[in-house]
Structures are given as structure tokens and as C-alpha cells.
C-alpha atoms as a PDB file:
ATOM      1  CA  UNK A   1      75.325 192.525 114.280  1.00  0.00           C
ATOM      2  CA  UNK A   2      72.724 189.646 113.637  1.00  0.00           C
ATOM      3  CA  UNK A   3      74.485 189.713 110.089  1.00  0.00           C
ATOM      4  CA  UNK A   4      77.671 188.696 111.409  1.00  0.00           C
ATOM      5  CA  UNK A   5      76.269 186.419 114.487  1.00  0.00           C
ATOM      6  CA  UNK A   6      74.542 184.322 112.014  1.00  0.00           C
ATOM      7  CA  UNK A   7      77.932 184.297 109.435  1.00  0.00           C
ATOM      8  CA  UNK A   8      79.272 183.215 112.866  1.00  0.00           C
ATOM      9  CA  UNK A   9      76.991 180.456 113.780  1.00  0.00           C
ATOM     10  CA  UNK A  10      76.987 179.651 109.545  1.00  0.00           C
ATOM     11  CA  UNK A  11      80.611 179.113 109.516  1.00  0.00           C
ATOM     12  CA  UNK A  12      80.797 176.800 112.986  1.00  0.00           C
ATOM     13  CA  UNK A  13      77.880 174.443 111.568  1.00  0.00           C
ATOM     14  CA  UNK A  14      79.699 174.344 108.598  1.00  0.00           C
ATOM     15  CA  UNK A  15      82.837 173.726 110.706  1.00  0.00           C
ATOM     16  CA  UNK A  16      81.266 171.484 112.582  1.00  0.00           C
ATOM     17  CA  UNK A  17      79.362 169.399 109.349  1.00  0.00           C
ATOM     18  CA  UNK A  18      83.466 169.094 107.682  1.00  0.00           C
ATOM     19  CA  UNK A  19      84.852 167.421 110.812  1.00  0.00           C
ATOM     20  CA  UNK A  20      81.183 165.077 111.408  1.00  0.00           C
ATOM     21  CA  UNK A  21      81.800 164.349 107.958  1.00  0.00           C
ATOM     22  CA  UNK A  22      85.529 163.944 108.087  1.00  0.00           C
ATOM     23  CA  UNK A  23      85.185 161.623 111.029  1.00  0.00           C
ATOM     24  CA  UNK A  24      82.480 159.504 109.710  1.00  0.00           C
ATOM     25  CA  UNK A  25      84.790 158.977 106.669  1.00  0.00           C
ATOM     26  CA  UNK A  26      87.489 157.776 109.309  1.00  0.00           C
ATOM     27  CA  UNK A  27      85.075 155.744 110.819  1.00  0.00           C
ATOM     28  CA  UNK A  28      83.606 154.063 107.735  1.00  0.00           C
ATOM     29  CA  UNK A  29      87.239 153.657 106.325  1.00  0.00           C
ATOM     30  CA  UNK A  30      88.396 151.424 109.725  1.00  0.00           C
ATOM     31  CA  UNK A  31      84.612 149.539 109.414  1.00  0.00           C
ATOM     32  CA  UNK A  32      85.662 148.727 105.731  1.00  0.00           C
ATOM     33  CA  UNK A  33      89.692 147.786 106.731  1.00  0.00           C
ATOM     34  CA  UNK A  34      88.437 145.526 109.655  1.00  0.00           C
ATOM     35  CA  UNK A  35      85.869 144.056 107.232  1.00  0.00           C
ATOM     36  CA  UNK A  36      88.575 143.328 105.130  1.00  0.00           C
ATOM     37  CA  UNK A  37      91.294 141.982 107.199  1.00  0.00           C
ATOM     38  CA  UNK A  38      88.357 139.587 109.306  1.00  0.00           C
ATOM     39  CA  UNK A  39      87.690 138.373 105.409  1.00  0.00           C
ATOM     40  CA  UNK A  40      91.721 137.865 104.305  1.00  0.00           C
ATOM     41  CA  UNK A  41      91.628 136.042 107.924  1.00  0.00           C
ATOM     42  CA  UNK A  42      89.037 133.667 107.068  1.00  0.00           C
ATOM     43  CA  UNK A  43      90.372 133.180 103.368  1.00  0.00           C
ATOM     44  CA  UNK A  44      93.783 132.392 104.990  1.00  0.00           C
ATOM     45  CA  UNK A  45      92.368 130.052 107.641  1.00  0.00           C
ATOM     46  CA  UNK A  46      90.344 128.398 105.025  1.00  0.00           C
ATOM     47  CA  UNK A  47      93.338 127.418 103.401  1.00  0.00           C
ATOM     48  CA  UNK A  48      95.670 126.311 105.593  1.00  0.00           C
ATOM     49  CA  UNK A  49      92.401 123.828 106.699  1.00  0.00           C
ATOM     50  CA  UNK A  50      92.486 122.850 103.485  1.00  0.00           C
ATOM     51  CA  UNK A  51      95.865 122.393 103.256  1.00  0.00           C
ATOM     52  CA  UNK A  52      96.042 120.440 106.735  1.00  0.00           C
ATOM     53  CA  UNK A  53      92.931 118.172 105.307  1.00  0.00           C
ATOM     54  CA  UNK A  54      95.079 117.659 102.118  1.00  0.00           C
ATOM     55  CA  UNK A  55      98.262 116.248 104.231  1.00  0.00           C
ATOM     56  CA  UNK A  56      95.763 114.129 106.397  1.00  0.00           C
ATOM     57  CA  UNK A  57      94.403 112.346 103.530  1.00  0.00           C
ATOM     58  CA  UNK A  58      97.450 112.100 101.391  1.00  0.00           C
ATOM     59  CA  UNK A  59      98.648 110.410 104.737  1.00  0.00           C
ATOM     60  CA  UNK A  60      96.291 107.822 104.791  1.00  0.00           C
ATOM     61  CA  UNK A  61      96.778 107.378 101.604  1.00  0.00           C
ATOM     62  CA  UNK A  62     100.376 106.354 101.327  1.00  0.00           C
ATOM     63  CA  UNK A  63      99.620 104.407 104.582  1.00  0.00           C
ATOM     64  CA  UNK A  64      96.983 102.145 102.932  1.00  0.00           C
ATOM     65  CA  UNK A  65      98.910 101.915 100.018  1.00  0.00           C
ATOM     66  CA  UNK A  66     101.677 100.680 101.931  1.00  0.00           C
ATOM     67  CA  UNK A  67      99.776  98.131 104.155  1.00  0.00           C
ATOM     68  CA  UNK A  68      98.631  96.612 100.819  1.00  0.00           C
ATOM     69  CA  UNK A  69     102.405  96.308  99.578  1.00  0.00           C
ATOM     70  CA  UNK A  70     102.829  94.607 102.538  1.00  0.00           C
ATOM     71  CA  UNK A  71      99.525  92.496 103.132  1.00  0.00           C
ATOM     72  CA  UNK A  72     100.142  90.755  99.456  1.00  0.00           C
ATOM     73  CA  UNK A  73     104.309  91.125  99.395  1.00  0.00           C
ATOM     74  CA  UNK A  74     104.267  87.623  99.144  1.00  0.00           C
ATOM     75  CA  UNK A  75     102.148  85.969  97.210  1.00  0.00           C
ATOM     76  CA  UNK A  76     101.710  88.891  94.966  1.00  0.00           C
ATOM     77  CA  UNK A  77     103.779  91.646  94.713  1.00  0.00           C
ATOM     78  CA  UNK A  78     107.443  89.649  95.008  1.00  0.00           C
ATOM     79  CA  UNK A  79     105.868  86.145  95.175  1.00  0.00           C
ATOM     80  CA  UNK A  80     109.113  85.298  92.405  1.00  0.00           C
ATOM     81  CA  UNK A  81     111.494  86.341  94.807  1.00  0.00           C
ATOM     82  CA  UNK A  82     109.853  84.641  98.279  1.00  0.00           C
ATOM     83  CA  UNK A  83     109.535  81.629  95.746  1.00  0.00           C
ATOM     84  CA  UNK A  84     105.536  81.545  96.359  1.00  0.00           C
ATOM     85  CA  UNK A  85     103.178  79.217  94.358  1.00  0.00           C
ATOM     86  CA  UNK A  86     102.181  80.180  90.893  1.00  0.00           C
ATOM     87  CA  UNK A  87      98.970  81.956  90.869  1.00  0.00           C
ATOM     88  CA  UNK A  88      95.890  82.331  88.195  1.00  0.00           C
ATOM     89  CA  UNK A  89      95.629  84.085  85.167  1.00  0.00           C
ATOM     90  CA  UNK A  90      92.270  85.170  87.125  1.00  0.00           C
ATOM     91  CA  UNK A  91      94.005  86.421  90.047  1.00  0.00           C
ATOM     92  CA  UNK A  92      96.517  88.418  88.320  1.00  0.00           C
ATOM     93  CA  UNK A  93      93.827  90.528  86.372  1.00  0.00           C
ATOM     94  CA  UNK A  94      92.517  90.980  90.173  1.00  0.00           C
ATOM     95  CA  UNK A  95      95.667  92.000  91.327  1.00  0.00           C
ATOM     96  CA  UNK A  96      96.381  94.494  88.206  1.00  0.00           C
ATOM     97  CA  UNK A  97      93.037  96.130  89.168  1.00  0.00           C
ATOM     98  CA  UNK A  98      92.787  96.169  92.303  1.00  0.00           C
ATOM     99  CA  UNK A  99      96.867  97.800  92.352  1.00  0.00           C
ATOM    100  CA  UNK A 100      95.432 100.332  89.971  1.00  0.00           C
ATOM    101  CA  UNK A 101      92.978 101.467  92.434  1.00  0.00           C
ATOM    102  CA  UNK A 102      95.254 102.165  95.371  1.00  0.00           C
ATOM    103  CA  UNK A 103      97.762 103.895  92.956  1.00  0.00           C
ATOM    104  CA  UNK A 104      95.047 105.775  91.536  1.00  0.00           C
ATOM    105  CA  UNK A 105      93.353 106.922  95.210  1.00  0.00           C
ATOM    106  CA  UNK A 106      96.655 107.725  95.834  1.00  0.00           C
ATOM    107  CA  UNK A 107      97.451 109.628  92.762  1.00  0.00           C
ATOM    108  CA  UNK A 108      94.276 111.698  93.077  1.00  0.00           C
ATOM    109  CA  UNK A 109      95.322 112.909  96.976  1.00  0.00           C
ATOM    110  CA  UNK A 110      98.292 113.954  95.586  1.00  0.00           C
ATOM    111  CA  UNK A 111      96.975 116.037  92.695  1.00  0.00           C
ATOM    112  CA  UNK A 112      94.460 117.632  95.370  1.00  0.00           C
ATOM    113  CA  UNK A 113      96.678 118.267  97.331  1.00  0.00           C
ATOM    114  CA  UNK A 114      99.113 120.285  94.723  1.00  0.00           C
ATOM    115  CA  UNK A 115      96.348 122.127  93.432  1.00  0.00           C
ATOM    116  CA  UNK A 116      95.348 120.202  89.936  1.00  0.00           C
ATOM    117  CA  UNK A 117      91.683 119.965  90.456  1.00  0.00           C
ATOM    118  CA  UNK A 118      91.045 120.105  87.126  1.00  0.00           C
ATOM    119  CA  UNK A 119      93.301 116.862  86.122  1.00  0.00           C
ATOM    120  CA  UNK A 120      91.682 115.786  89.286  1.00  0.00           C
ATOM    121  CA  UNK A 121      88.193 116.189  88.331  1.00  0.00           C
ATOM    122  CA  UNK A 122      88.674 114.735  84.449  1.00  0.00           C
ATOM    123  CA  UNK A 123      90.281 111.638  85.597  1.00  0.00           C
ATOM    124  CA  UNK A 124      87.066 110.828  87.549  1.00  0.00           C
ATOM    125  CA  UNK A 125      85.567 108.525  84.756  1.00  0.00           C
ATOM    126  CA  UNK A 126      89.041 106.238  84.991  1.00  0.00           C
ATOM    127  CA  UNK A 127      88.189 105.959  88.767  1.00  0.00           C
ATOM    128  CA  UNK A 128      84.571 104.978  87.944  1.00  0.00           C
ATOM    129  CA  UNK A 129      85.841 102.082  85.735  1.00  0.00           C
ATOM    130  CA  UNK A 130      88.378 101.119  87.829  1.00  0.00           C
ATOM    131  CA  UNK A 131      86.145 100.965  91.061  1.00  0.00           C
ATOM    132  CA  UNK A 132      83.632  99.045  88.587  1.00  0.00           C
ATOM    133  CA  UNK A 133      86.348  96.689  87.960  1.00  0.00           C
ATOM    134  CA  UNK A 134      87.225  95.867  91.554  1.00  0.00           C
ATOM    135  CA  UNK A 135      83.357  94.840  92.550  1.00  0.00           C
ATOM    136  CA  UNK A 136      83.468  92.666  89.380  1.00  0.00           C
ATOM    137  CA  UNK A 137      86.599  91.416  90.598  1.00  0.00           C
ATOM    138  CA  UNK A 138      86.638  90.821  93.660  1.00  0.00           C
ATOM    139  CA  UNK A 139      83.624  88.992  93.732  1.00  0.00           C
ATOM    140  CA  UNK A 140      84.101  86.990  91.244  1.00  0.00           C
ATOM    141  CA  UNK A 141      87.829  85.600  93.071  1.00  0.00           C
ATOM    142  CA  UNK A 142      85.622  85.535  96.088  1.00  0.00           C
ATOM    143  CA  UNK A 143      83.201  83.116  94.597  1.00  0.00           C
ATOM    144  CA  UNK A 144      85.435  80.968  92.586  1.00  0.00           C
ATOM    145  CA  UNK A 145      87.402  80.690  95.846  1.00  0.00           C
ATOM    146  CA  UNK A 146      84.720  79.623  97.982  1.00  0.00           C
ATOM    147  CA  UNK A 147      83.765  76.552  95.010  1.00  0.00           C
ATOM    148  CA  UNK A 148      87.644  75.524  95.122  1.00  0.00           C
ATOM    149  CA  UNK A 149      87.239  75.316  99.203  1.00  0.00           C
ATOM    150  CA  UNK A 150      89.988  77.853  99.974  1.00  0.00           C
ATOM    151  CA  UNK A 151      88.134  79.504 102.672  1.00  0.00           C
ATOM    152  CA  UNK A 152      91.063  81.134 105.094  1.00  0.00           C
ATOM    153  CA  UNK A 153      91.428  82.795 107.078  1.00  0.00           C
ATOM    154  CA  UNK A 154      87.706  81.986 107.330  1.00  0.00           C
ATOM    155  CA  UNK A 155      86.172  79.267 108.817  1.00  0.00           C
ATOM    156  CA  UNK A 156      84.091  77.792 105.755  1.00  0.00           C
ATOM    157  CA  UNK A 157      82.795  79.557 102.394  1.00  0.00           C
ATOM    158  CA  UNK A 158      79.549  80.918 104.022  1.00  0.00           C
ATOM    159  CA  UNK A 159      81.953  82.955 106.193  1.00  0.00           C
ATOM    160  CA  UNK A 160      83.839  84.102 103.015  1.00  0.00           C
ATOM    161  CA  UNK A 161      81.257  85.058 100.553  1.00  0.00           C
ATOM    162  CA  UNK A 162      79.650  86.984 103.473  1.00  0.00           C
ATOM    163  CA  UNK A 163      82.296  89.171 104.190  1.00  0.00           C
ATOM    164  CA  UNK A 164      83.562  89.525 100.542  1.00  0.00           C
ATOM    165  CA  UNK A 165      80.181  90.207  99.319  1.00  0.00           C
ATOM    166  CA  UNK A 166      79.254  93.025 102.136  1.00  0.00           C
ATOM    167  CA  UNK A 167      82.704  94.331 101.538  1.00  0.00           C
ATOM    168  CA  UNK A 168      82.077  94.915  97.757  1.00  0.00           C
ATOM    169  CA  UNK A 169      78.397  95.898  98.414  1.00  0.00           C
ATOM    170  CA  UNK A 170      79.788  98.716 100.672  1.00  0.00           C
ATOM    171  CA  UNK A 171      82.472  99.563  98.422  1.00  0.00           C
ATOM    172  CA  UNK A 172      80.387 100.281  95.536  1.00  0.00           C
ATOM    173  CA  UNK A 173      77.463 102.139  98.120  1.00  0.00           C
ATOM    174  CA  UNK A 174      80.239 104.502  98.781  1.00  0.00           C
ATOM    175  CA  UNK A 175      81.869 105.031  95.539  1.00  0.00           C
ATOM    176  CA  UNK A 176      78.607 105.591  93.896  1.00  0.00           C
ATOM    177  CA  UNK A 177      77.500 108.688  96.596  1.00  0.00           C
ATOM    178  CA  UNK A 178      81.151 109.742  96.344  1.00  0.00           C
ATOM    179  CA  UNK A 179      80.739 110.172  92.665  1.00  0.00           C
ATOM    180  CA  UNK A 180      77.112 111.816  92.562  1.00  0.00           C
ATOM    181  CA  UNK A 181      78.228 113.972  95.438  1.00  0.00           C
ATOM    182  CA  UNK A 182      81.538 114.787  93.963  1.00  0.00           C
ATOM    183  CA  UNK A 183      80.477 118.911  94.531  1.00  0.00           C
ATOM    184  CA  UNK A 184      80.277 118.508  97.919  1.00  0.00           C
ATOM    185  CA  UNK A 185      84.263 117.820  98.380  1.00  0.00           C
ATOM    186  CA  UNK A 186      84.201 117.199 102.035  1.00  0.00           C
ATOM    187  CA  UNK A 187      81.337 114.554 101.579  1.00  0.00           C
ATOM    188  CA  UNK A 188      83.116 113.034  98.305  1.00  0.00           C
ATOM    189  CA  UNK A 189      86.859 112.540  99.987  1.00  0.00           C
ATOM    190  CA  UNK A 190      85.438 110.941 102.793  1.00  0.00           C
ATOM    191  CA  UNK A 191      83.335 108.103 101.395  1.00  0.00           C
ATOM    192  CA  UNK A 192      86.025 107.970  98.881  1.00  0.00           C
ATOM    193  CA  UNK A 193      88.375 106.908 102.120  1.00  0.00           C
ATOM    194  CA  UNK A 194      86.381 104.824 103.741  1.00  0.00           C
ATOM    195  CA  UNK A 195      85.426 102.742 100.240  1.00  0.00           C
ATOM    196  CA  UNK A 196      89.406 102.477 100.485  1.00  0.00           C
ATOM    197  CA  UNK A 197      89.773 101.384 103.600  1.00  0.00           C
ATOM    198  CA  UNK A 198      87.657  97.956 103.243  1.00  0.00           C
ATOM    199  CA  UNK A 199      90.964  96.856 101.403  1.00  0.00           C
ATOM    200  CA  UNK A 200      92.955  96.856 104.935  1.00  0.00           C
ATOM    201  CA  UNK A 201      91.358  93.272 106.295  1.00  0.00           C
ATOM    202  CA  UNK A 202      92.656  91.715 102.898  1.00  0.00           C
ATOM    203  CA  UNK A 203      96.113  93.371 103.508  1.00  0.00           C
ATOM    204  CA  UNK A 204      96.557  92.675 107.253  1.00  0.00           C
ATOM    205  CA  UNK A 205      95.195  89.535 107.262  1.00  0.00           C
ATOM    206  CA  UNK A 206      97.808  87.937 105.322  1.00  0.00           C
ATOM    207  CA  UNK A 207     100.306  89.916 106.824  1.00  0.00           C
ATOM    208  CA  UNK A 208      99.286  89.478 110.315  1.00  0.00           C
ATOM    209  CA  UNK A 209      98.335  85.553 109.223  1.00  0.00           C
ATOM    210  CA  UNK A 210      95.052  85.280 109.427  1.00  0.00           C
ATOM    211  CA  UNK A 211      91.948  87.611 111.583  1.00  0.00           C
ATOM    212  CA  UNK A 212      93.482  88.184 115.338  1.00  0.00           C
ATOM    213  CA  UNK A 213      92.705  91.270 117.896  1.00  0.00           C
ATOM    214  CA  UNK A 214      95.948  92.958 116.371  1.00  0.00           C
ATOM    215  CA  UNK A 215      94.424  92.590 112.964  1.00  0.00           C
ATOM    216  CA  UNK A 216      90.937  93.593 114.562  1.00  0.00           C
ATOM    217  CA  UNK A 217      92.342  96.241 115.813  1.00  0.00           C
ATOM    218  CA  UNK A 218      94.709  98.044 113.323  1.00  0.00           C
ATOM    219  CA  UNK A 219      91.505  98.054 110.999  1.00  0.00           C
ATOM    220  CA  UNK A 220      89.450  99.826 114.100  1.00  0.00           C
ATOM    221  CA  UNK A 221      92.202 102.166 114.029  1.00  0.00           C
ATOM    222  CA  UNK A 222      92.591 103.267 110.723  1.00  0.00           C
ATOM    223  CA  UNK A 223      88.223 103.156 110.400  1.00  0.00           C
ATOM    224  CA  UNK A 224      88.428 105.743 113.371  1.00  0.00           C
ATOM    225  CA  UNK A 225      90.935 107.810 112.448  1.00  0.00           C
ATOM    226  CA  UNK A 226      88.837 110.006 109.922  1.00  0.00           C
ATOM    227  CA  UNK A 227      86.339 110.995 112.872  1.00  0.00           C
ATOM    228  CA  UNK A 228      88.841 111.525 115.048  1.00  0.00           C
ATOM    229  CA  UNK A 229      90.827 114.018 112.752  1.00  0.00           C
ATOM    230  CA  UNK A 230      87.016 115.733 112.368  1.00  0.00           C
ATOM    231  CA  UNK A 231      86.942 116.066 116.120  1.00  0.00           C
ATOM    232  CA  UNK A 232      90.458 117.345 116.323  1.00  0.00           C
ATOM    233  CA  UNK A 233      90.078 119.763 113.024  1.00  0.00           C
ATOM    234  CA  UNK A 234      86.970 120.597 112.826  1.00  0.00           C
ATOM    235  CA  UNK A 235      85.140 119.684 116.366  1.00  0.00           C
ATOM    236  CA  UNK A 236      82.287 117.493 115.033  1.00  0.00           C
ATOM    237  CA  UNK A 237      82.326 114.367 113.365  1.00  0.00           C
ATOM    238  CA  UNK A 238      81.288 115.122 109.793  1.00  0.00           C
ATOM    239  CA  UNK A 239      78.013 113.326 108.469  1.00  0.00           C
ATOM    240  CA  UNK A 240      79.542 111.119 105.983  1.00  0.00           C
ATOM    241  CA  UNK A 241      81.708 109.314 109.132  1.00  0.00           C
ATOM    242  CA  UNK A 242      78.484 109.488 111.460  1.00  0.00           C
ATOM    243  CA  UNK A 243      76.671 106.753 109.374  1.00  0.00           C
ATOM    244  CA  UNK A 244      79.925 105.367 106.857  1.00  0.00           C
ATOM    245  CA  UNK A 245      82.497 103.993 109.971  1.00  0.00           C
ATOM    246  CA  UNK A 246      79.477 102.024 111.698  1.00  0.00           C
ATOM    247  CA  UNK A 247      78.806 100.023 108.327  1.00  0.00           C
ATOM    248  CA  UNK A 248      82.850  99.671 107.679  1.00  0.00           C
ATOM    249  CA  UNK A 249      83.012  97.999 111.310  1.00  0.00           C
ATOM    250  CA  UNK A 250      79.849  96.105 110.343  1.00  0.00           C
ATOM    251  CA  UNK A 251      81.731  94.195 107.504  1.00  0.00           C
ATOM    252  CA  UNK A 252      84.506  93.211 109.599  1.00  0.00           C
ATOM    253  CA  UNK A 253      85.196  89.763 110.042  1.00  0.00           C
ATOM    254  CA  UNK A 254      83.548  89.183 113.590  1.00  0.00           C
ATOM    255  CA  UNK A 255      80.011  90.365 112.427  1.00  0.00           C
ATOM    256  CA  UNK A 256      80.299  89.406 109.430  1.00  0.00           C
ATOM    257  CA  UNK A 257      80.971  85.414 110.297  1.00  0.00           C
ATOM    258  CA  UNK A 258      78.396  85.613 112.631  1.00  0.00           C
ATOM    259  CA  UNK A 259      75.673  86.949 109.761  1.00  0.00           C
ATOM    260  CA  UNK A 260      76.847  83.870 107.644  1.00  0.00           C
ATOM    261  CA  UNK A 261      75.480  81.475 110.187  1.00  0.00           C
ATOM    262  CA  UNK A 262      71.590  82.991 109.213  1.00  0.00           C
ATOM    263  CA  UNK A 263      69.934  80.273 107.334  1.00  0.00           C
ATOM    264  CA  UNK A 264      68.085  82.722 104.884  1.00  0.00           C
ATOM    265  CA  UNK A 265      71.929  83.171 104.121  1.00  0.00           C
ATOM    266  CA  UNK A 266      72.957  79.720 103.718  1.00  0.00           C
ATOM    267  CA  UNK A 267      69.875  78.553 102.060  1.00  0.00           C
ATOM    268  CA  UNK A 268      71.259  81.267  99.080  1.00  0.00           C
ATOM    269  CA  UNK A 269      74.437  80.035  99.295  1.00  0.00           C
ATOM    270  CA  UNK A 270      73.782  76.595  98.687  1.00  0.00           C
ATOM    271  CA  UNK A 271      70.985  77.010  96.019  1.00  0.00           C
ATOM    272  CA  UNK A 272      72.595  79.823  93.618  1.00  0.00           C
ATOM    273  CA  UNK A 273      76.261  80.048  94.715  1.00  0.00           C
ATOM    274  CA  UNK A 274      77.869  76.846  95.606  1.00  0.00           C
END
């Protein structure tokens, strides 16, 4: 009798050891398979972000390149068929490099955006140059305009080398941490933007003839519209916008006038410039 009473009790912990075993299996198995799906969820979420982000920047892209069309129609772009003045030799190498950065910004959002990183990535050098080029550029046009007394829209050439030379300052302060933090892609398209977006005053101003609150603020505009994407996308205003928008709305016209009137400023001016 015990014989069979312990067989008994033998066979039910065994019993009962299969189904423990059988259910922990179960158990483990729906752990793993919600592991997984919360992981294909975040994978797919990821990418559509990225995909959104892509669109958004592409966007501003083509925008910026378009208010540049526009901006120097004109007197660049189709100055033979508005029958505009002959210009430079000096301001057509300018104009050649400073085209060849928009396209270029404009090229790279679109290769992002379809996936070729890696043509992306290796045509970083050409950007380098090119961004090189425009600093060079632009302040040297900037300079030679000021000694020929074309100052507008500004008021005289303290007013122009001041904003032309904190312009190019801040364009080359962000292209240079855009390229050394080119890793960090959220970082690197951002100040990569914004070192973009100091071309709008040039752009509008001719097209909107001359600085105005509708120039003023189309430039706010587009200089917000990053941190307000973050806000809307991701819910916080990413670091790059937190300290890069308050220096692009530093260079605009307005402050940047009023800086020229520091005699420190004019004192350089007038000994090493003019």
C-alpha cells in the first residue's frame, strides 16, 4: 500500500512538475513575443521619425533654395532677360559658389532622405570646400562693396560689414561643429540648417526691396521653424536650436546695425578696412 501511495504521489508531482514546466514555457514564450513586438514597435516608430525628419528638412530645403531663386532673380539668376546691369567678374565667382552651396544642401537632404548615406557621407569634403569658399566669398564682396560705397539696403558701410561679417562668422561656427559632430546626425543636420538659413536676409531683402517687418519677419519665421518642428515631433527643443536660433536672430539686420554704431567697431573699420 505505501508502495503504490508513494507511485501515486510520484506520478502527480511529476504531473504536476510537466504542466509548471509546460506553463512557464508558455509564459516565457509570450515574455519573449511581447519583447519582440515592443522592439519591431520602436524600430518602426524610429523610422517613420526619421522619415518625417527627412521630409521636414528636405522641405526647408527646397524652400530656401527657392527664396534664393527669387531674392537674386534679377540681378543674378535672369538679370539678361530683366535687362539688369552687367555685373563683376568678382561677383559671378560669388554667385557660382554661393549657387553651389544651396544646390549642394539641397542635394544632400535629398540623398538622406532616399537612403544614400554613404554618397552622403563621402561628398562631405566637397561641402567643406564649398562652405570654405562662401566665407572667402562673401566677405570679400562684402568688403569691396563697402570701399565702392554701395551700402543698401544698409544705412552706411559700418552697418554692412557688421552684418556680413557676423553672418559669415556664424556661418563658418556652425559648419565647422556640423562637420566635427557629423556622428551625432541630429546635432549635424541642424547646425547644418541654420548655417543655411543666414542666406534668407540676402534673398528677401532684394526681393522684398530692402530690410522691412515683412522681411524681419519671414526670416523669424523660417529661424523658428526648426524648434518648433522639435516641439511638435519630438516635445523639446533640441540643444543645437536652444543656443544656434538666438545667435541667427542676433545677426539680423536690427541688432546688427545697432552693434555697428560701437566705436571699438568703427575705430577697426576705419583703420584696417576702409
Amino acid at each position: 500500500m505505501k508502495q503504490k501511495i508513494v507511485a501515486f504521489l510520484l506520478s502527480g508531482a511529476r504531473v504536476a512538475l510537466l504542466l509548471f514546466l509546460q506553463n512557464g514555457g508558455k509564459e516565457e514564450r509570450a515574455m519573449a513575443s511581447g519583447t519582440v513586438m515592443l522592439g519591431t514597435q520602436s524600430v518602426v516608430q524610429a523610422a517613420r521619425r526619421r522619415q518625417v525628419d527627412h521630409r521636414f528638412y528636405t522641405g526647408m530645403a527646397f524652400a530656401m533654395a527657392a527664396g534664393v531663386f527669387a531674392g537674386f532673380m534679377k540681378t543674378y539668376y535672369a538679370k539678361t532677360y530683366f535687362h539688369s546691369p552687367a555685373i563683376p567678374f568678382w561677383v559671378h565667382v560669388h554667385g557660382a559658389v554661393f549657387t553651389g552651396w544651396i544646390v549642394f544642401y539641397l542635394l544632400q537632404n535629398l540623398l538622406a532622405m532616399y537612403g544614400q548615406m554613404k554618397l552622403h557621407r563621402s561628398l562631405g569634403i566637397l561641402g567643406g570646400l564649398l562652405a570654405s569658399g562662401v566665407v572667402v566669398s562673401g566677405s570679400a564682396i562684402a568688403l569691396r562693396q563697402a570701399r565702392q560705397g554701395r551700402f543698401f539696403p544698409f544705412p552706411d558701410g559700418y552697418s554692412l560689414l557688421a552684418v556680413s561679417f557676423s553672418q559669415m562668422a556664424l556661418f563658418a561656427i556652425f559648419i565647422y561643429f556640423g562637420l566635427r559632430l557629423r556622428q551625432d546626425a541630429e546635432t549635424h543636420k541642424r547646425l547644418i540648417l541654420m548655417s543655411t538659413q543666414l542666406f534668407f536676409f540676402p534673398a528677401f531683402g532684394r526681393l522684398l526691396h530692402g530690410i522691412n517687418p515683412l522681411t524681419l519677419g519671414i526670416a523669424l519665421c523660417f529661424y523658428i521653424a526648426g524648434p518648433i518642428y522639435d516641439v511638435l515631433s519630438r516635445g523639446s527643443i533640441h540643444r543645437a536650436y536652444r543656443w544656434g536660433v538666438p545667435l541667427l536672430v542676433a545677426t539680423m539686420p536690427p541688432f546688427a546695425v545697432i552693434a555697428s554704431h560701437v566705436g571699438a567697431w568703427r575705430f577697426v573699420v576705419d583703420k584696417w578696412l576702409l
